[in-house]
Each structure stands twice: as structure tokens, then as C-alpha cells.
N, C-alpha and C. Protein backbone atom coordinates (compact mmCIF):
# COMPACT_ATOMS: atom_id res chain seq x y z
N UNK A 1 114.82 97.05 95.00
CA UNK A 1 115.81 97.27 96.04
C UNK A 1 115.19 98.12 97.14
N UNK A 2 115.28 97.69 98.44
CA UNK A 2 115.10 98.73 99.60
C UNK A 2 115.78 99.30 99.64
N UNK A 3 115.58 100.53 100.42
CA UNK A 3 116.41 101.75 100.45
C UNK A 3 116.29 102.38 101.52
N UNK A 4 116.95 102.60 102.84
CA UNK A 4 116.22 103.15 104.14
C UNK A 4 116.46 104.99 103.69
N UNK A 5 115.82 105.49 104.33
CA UNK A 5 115.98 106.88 104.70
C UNK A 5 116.14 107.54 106.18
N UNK A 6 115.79 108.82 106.31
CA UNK A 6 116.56 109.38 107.80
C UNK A 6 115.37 109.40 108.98
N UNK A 7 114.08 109.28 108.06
CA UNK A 7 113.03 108.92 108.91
C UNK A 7 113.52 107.33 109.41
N UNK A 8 113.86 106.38 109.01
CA UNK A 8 113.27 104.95 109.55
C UNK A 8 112.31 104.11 108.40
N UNK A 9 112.17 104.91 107.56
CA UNK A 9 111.34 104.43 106.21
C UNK A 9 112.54 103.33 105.28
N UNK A 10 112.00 102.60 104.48
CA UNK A 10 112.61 101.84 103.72
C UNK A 10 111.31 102.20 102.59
N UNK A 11 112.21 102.52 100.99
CA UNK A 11 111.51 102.62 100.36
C UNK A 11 111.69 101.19 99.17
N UNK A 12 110.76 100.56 98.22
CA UNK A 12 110.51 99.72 97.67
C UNK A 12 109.84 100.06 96.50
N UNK A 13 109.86 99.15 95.35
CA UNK A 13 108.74 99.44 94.47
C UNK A 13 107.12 98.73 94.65
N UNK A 14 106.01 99.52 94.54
CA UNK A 14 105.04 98.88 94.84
C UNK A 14 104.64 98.36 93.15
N UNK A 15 104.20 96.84 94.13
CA UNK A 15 103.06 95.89 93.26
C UNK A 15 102.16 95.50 93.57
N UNK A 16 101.57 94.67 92.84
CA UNK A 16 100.15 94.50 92.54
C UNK A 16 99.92 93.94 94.23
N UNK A 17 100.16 93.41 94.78
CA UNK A 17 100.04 92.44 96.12
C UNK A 17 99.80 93.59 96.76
N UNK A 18 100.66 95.17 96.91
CA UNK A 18 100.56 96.25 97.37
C UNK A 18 99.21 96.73 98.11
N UNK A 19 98.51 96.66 96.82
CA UNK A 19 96.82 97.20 96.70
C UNK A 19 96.28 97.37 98.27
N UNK A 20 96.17 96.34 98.60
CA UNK A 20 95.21 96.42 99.19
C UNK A 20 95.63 97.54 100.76
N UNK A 21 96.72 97.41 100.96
CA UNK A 21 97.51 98.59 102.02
C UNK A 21 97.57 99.97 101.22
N UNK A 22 97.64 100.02 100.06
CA UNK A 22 97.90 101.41 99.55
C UNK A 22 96.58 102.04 99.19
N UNK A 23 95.42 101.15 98.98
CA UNK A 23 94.08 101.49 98.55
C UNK A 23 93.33 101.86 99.85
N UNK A 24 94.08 101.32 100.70
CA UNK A 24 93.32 101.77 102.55
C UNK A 24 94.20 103.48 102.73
N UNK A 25 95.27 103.66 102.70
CA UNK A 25 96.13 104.75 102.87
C UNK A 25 94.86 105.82 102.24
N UNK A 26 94.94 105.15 100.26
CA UNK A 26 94.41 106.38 99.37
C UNK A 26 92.63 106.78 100.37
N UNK A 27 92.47 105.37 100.62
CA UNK A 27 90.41 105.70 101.22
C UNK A 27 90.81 107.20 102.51
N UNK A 28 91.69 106.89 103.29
CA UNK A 28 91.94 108.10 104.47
C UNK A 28 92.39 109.24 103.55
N UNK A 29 92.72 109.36 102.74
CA UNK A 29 93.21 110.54 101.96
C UNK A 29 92.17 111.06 101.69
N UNK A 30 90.92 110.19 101.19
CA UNK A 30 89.67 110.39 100.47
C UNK A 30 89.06 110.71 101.86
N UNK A 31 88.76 110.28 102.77
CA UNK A 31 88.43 110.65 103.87
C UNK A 31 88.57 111.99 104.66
N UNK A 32 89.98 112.43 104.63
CA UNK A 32 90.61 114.19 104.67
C UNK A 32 89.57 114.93 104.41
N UNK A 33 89.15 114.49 103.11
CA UNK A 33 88.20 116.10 102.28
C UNK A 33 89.37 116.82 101.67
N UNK A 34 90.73 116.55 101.84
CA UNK A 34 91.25 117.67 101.68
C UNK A 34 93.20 117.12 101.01
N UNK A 35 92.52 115.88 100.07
CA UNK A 35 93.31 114.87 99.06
C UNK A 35 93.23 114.92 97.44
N UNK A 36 91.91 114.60 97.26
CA UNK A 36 91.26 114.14 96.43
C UNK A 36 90.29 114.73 95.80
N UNK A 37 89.42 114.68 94.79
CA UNK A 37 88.35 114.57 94.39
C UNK A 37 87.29 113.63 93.67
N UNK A 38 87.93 112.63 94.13
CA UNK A 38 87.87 110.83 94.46
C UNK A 38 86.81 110.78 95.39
N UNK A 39 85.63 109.64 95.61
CA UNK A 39 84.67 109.93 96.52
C UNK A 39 85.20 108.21 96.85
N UNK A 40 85.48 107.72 96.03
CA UNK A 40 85.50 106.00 96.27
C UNK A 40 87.01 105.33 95.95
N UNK A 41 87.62 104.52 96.55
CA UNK A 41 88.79 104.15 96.01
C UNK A 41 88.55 103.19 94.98
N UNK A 42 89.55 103.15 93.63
CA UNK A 42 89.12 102.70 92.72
C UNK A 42 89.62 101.27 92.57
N UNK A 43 89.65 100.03 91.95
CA UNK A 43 90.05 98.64 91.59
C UNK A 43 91.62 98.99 91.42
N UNK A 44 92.06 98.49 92.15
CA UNK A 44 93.65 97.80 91.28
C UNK A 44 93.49 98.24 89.75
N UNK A 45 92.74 97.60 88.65
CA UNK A 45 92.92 97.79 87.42
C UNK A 45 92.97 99.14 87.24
N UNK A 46 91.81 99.86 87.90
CA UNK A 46 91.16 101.10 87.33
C UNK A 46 92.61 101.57 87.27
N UNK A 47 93.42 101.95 88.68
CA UNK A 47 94.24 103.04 89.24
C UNK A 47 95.79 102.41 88.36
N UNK A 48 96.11 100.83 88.57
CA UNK A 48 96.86 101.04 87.44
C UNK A 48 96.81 101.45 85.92
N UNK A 49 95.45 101.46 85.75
CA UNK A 49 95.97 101.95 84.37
C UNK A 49 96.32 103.30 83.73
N UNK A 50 95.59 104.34 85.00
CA UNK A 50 96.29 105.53 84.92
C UNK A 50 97.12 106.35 85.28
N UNK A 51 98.49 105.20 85.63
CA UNK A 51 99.84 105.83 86.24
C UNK A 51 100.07 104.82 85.47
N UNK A 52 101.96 105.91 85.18
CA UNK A 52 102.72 105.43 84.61
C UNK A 52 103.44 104.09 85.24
N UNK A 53 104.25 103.35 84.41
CA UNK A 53 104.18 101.96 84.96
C UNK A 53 105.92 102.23 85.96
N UNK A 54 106.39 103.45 85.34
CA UNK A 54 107.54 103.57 86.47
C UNK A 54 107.58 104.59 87.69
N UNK A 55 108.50 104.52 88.80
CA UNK A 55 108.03 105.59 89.34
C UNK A 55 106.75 104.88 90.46
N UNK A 56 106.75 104.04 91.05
CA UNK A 56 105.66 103.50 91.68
C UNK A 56 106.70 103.30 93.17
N UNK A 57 106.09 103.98 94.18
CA UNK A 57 107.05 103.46 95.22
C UNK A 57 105.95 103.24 96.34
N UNK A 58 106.75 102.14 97.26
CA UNK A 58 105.99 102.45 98.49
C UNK A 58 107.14 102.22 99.79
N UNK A 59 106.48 103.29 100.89
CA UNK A 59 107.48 103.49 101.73
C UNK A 59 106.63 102.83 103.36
N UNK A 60 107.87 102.10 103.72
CA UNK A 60 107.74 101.27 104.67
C UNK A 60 108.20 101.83 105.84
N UNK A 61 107.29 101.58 107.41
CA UNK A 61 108.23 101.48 108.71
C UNK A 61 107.85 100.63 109.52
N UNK A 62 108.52 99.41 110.03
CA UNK A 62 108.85 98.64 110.38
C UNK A 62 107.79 97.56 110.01
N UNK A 63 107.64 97.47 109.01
CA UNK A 63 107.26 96.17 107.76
C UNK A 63 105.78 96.70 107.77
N UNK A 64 105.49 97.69 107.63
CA UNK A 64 104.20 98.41 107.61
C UNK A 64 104.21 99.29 106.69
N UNK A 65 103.30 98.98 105.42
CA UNK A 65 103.17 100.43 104.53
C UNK A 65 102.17 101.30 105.22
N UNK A 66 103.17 102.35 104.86
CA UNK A 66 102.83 103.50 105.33
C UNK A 66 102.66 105.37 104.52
N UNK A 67 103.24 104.80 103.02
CA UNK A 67 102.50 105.42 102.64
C UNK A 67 103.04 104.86 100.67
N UNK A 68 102.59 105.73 99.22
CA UNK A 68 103.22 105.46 98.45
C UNK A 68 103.12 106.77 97.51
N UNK A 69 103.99 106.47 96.13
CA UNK A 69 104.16 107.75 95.27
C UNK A 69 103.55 107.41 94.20
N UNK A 70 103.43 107.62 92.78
CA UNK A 70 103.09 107.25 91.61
C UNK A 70 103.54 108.31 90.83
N UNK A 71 103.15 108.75 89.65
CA UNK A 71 103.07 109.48 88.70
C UNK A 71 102.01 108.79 87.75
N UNK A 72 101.42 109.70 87.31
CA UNK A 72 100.79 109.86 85.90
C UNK A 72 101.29 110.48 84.93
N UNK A 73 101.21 109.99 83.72
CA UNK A 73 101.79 111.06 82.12
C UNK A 73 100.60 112.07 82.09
N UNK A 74 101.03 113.40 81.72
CA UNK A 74 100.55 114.43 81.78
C UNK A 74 99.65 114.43 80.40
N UNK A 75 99.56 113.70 79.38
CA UNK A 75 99.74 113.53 78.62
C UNK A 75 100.46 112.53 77.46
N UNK A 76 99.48 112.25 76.34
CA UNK A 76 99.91 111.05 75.28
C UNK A 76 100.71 111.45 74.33
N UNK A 77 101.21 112.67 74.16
CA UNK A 77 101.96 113.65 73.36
C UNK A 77 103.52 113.51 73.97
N UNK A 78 104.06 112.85 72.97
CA UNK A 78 105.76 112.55 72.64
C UNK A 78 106.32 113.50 73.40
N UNK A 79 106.00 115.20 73.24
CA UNK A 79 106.78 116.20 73.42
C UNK A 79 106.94 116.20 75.52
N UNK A 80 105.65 115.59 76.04
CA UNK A 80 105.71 115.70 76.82
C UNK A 80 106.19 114.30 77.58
N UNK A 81 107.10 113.31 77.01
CA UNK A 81 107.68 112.32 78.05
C UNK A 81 108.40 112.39 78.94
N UNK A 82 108.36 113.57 78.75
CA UNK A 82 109.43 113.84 80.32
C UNK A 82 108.88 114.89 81.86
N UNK A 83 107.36 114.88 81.07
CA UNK A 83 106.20 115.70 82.08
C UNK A 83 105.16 114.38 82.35
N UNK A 84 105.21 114.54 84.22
CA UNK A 84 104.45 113.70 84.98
C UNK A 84 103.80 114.34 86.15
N UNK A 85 102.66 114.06 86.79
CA UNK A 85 101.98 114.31 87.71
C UNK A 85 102.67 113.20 88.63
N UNK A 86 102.29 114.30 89.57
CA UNK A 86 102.79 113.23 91.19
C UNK A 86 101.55 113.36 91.96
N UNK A 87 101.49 111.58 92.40
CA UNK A 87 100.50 111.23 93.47
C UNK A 87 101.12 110.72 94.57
N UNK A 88 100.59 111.45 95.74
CA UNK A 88 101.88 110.55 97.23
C UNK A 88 100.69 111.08 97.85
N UNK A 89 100.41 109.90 99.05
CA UNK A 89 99.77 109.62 99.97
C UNK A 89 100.52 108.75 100.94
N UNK A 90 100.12 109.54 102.64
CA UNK A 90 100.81 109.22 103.64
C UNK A 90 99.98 108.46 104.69
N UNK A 91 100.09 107.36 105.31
CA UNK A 91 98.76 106.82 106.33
C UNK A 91 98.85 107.72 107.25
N UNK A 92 97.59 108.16 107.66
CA UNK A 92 97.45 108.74 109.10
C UNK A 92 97.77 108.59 110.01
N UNK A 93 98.56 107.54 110.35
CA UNK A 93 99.33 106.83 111.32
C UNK A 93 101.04 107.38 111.51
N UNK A 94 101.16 108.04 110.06
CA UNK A 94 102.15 108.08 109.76
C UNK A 94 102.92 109.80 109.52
N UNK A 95 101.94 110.77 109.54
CA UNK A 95 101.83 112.31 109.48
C UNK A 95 102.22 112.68 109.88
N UNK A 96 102.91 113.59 109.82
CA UNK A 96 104.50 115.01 110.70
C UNK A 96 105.35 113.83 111.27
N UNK A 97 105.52 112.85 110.17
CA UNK A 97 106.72 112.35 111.07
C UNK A 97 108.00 112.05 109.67
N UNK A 98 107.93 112.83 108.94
CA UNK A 98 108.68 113.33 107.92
C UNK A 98 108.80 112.14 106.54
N UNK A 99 107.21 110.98 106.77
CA UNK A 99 107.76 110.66 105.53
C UNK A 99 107.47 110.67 104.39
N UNK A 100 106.39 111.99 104.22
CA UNK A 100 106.44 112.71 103.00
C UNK A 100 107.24 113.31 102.48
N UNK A 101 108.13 113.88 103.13
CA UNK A 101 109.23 114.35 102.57
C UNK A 101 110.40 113.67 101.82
N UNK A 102 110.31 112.28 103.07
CA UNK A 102 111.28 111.62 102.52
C UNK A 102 110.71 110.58 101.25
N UNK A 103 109.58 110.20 100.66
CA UNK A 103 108.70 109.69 99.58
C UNK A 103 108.93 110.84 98.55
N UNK A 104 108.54 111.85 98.71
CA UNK A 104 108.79 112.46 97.96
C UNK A 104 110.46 112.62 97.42
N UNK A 105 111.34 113.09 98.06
CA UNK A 105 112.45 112.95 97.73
C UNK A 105 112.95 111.71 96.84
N UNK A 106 112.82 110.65 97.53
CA UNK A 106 112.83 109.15 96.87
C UNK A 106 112.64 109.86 95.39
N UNK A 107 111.18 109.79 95.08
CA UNK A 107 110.52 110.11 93.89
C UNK A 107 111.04 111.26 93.15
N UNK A 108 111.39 112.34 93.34
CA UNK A 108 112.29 113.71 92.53
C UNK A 108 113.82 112.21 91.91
N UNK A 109 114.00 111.45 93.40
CA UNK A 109 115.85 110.94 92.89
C UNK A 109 115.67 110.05 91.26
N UNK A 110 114.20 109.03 91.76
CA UNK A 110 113.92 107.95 90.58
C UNK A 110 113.55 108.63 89.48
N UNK A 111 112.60 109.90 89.60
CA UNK A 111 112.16 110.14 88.24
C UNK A 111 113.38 111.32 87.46
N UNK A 112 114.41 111.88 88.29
CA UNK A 112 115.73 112.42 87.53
C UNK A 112 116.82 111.07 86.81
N UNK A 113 116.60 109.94 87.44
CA UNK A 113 117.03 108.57 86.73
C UNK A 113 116.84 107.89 85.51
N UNK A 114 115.37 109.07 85.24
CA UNK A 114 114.98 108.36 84.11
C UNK A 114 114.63 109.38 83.01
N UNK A 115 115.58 110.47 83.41
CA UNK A 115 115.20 111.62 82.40
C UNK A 115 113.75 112.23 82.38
N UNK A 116 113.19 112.20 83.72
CA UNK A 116 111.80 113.03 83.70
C UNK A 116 112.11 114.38 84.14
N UNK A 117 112.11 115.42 83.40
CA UNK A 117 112.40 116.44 83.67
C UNK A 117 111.70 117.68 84.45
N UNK A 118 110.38 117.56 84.34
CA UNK A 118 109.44 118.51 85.23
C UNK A 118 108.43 117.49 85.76
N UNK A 119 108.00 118.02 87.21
CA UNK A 119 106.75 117.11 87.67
C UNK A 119 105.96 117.84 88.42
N UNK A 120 104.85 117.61 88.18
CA UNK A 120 103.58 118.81 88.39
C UNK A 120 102.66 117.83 89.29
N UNK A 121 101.81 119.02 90.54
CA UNK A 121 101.02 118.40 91.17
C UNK A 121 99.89 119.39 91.60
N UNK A 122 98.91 119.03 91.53
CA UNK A 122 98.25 119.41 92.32
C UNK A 122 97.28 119.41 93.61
N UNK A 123 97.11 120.42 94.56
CA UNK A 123 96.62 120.44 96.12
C UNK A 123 96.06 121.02 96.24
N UNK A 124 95.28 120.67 97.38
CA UNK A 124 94.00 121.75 97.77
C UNK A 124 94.37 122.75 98.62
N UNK A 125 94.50 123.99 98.03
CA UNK A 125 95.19 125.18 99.26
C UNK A 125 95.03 124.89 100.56
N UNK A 126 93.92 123.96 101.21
CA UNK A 126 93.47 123.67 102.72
C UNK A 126 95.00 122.95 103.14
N UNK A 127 95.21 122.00 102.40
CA UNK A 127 96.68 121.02 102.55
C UNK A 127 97.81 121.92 102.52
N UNK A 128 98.05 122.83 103.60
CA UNK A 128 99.09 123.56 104.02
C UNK A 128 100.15 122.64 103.80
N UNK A 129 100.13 121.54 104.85
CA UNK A 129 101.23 120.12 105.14
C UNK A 129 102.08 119.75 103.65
N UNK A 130 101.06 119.27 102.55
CA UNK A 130 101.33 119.06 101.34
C UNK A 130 102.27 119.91 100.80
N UNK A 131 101.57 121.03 100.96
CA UNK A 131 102.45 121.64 100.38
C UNK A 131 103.78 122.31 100.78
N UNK A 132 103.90 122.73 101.82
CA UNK A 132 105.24 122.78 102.25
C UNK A 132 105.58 121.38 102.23
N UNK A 133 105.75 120.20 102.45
CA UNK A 133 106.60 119.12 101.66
C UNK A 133 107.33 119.26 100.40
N UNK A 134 106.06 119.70 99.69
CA UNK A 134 106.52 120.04 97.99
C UNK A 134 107.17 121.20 97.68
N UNK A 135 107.52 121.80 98.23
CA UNK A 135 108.38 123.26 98.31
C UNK A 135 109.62 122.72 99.28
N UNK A 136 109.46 121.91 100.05
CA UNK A 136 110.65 121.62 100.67
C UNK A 136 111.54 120.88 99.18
N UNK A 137 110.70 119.99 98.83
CA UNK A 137 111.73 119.25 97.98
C UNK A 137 111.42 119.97 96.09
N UNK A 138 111.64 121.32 96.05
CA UNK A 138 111.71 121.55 95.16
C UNK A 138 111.04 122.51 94.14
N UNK A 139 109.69 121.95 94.19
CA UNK A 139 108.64 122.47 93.59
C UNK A 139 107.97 123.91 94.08
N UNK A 140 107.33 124.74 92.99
CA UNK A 140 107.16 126.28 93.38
C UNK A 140 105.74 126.47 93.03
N UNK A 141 105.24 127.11 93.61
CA UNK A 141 103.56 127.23 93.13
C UNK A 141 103.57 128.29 91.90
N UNK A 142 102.76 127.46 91.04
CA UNK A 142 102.43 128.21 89.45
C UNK A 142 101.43 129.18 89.66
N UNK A 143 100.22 128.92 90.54
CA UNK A 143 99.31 129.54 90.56
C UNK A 143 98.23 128.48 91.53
N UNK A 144 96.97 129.49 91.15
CA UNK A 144 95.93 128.59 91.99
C UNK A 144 94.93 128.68 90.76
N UNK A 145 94.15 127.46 90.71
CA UNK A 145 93.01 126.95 89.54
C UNK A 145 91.77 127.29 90.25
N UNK A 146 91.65 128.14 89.95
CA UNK A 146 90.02 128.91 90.93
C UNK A 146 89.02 128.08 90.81
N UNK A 147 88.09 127.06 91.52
CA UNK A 147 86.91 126.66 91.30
C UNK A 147 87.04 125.67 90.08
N UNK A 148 88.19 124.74 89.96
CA UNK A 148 88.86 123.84 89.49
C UNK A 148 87.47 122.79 89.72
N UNK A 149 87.26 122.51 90.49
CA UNK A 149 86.32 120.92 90.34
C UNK A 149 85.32 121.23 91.62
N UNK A 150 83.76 120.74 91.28
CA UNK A 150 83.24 121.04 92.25
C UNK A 150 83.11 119.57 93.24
N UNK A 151 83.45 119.77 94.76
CA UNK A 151 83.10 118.50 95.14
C UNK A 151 82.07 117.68 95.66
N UNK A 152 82.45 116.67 96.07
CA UNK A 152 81.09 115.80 96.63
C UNK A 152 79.99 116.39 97.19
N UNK A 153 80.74 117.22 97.97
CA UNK A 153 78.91 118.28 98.24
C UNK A 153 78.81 119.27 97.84
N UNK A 154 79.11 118.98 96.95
CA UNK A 154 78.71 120.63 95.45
C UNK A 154 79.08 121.69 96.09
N UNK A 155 80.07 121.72 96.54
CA UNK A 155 80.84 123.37 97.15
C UNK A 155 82.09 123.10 95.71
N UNK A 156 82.58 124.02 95.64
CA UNK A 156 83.65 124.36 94.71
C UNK A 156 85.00 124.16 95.32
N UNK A 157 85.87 123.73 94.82
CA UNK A 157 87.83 123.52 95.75
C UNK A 157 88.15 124.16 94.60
N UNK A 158 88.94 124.80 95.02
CA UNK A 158 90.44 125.70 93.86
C UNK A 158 91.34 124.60 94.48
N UNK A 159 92.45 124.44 93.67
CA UNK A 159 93.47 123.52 93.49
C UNK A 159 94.77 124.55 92.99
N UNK A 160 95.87 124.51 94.27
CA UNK A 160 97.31 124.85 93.99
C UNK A 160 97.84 124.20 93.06
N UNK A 161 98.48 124.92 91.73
CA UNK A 161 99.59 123.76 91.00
C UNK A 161 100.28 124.33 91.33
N UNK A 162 101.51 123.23 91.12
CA UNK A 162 103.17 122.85 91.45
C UNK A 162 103.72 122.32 90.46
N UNK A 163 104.82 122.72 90.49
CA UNK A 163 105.91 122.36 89.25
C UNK A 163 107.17 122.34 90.05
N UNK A 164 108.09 121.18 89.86
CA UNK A 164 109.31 120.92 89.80
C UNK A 164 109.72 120.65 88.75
N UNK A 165 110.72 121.59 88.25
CA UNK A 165 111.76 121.41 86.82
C UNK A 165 113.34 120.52 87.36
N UNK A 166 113.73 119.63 87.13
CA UNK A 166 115.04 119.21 87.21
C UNK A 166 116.10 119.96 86.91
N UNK A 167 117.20 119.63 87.84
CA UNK A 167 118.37 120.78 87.16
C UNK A 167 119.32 119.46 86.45
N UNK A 168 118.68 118.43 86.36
CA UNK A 168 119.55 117.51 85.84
C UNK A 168 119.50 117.06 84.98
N UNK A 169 118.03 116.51 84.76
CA UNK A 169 117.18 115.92 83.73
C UNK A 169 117.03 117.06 82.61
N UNK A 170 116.64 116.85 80.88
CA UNK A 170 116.42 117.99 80.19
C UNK A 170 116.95 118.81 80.74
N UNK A 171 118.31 119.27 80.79
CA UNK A 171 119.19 120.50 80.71
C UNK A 171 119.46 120.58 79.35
N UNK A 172 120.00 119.83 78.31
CA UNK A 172 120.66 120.39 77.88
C UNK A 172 120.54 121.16 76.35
């Protein structure tokens, strides 16, 4: 089902046909320096197989993807089916014009639909933008992962985590 929002976005579920617009979005993300720690965008297969199979959106303006969401399971452990990582990427075409916020939102509404109760992300402190999105819709910084992963040119990135807990999902 489409779904418009207050940007002008229509959101959808992405499929496989998707790829090839959402794998150009993820390459400019990879491009930033300041997304990823991804040097190459990966196959259709690779990237589906490590997101969860629900929870896949992509957000449209005016029949143009423009950007999408995902989740990953945090984990293969039962206790945690209701803990997911969030991946959202926005085209450059498409930046401060609010529809990260509104992707994201989308994504907090679908994954409280399905009883996912916390969703964790992480950013590169440089991604100011990111992260006020993710504090707009919810999520609070846990901390910072000091020297978390070193990158492509062997300098070191610390990585902000984020956590959103549901007030809906796992309450009770």
C-alpha cells in the first residue's frame, strides 16, 4: 500500500526490482564518508540476506525513489525478536527536505505493528543531520563506541548508538 506523507513522499514496500535505485542512493551514502563503513555496494543477494525480510520501505517523490529503510535482527537469539537495527538512506537529491524524518517515522509506525519493541542504530558523530532525525523521532543516544571500526583509509570513526524503546510494543 502507498502511503503519502507531509513531505510529498509516498511510502511503499521495497522489492527486488527496487535494487537497482536503492543500491545507487546506498553508493552516495558510501560516497559521504560519513554513512557507512561499506567501501562497495553490495549484490541484491548479499544485502538481502542481511535484513530482516519485514520492515523494508522505500519512499517516493514524484515516481522517483528517493530514499529507503530496512532493519536488521540484532541478533539470532529468540530473546531478542523484538530488537532491530535501522538502516535509512536518503538520495542527495533529496536532503533537508524532511524525508528522513518522514522514512523514519513510517518505520518506528511499521515496526510498532509488529511488536518490535526497541530499535537501535548506529552514526558517525560527523552525521549531525542523522542524528537529529533520530532524536526527532524518538531515539536517545546510549553513548559513543570510541574507535569502533577503522576506515578505508585507516583513520579510526567512533560511532554514536541510538536506541528507540516503544511505548507500545513490549509494554507489558
Amino acid at each position: 500500500m502507498t502511503r503519502p506523507a507531509s513531505v510529498g513522499v509516498n511510502f511503499r514496500p521495497l522489492v527486488p526490482s527496487d535494487w537497482p535505485e536503492v543500491a545507487e542512493i546506498y553508493r552516495q551514502g558510501i560516497e559521504s564518508g560519513n554513512a557507512t563503513f561499506e567501501t562497495e555496494v553490495p549484490t541484491w543477494d548479499a544485502w538481502n540476506a542481511g535484513r530482516s525480510p519485514d520492515c523494508r520501505i522505500v519512499a517516493e517523490m514524484d515516481g522517483r525513489t528517493v530514499g529507503f529503510a530496512a532493519l536488521s535482527p540484532l541478533s539470532g537469539r529468540c530473546v531478542y525478536d523484538g530488537v532491530r537495527e535501522v538502516t535509512i538512506y536518503i538520495a542527495e537529491s533529496a536532503r533537508g527536505q524532511g524525508v528522513g524524518s518522514a522514512l523514519l517515522r513510517e518505520l518506528v509506525a511499521d515496526t510498532e505493528a509488529l511488536g518490535i519493541w526497541t530499535l537501535e542504530a548506529g552514526i558517525f558523530p560527523e552525521n549531525g543531520a542523522s542524528i537529529r532525525i533520530f532524536e526527532r523521532c524518538g531515539f536517545r543516544i546510549l553513548g559513543t563506541h570510541e574507535r569502533l571500526g577503522r576506515f578505508h583509509d585507516g583513520r579510526w570513526r567512533d560511532v554514536v548508538l541510538m536506541e528507540r524503546r516503544s511505548r507500545v510494543a513490549g509494554v507489558d
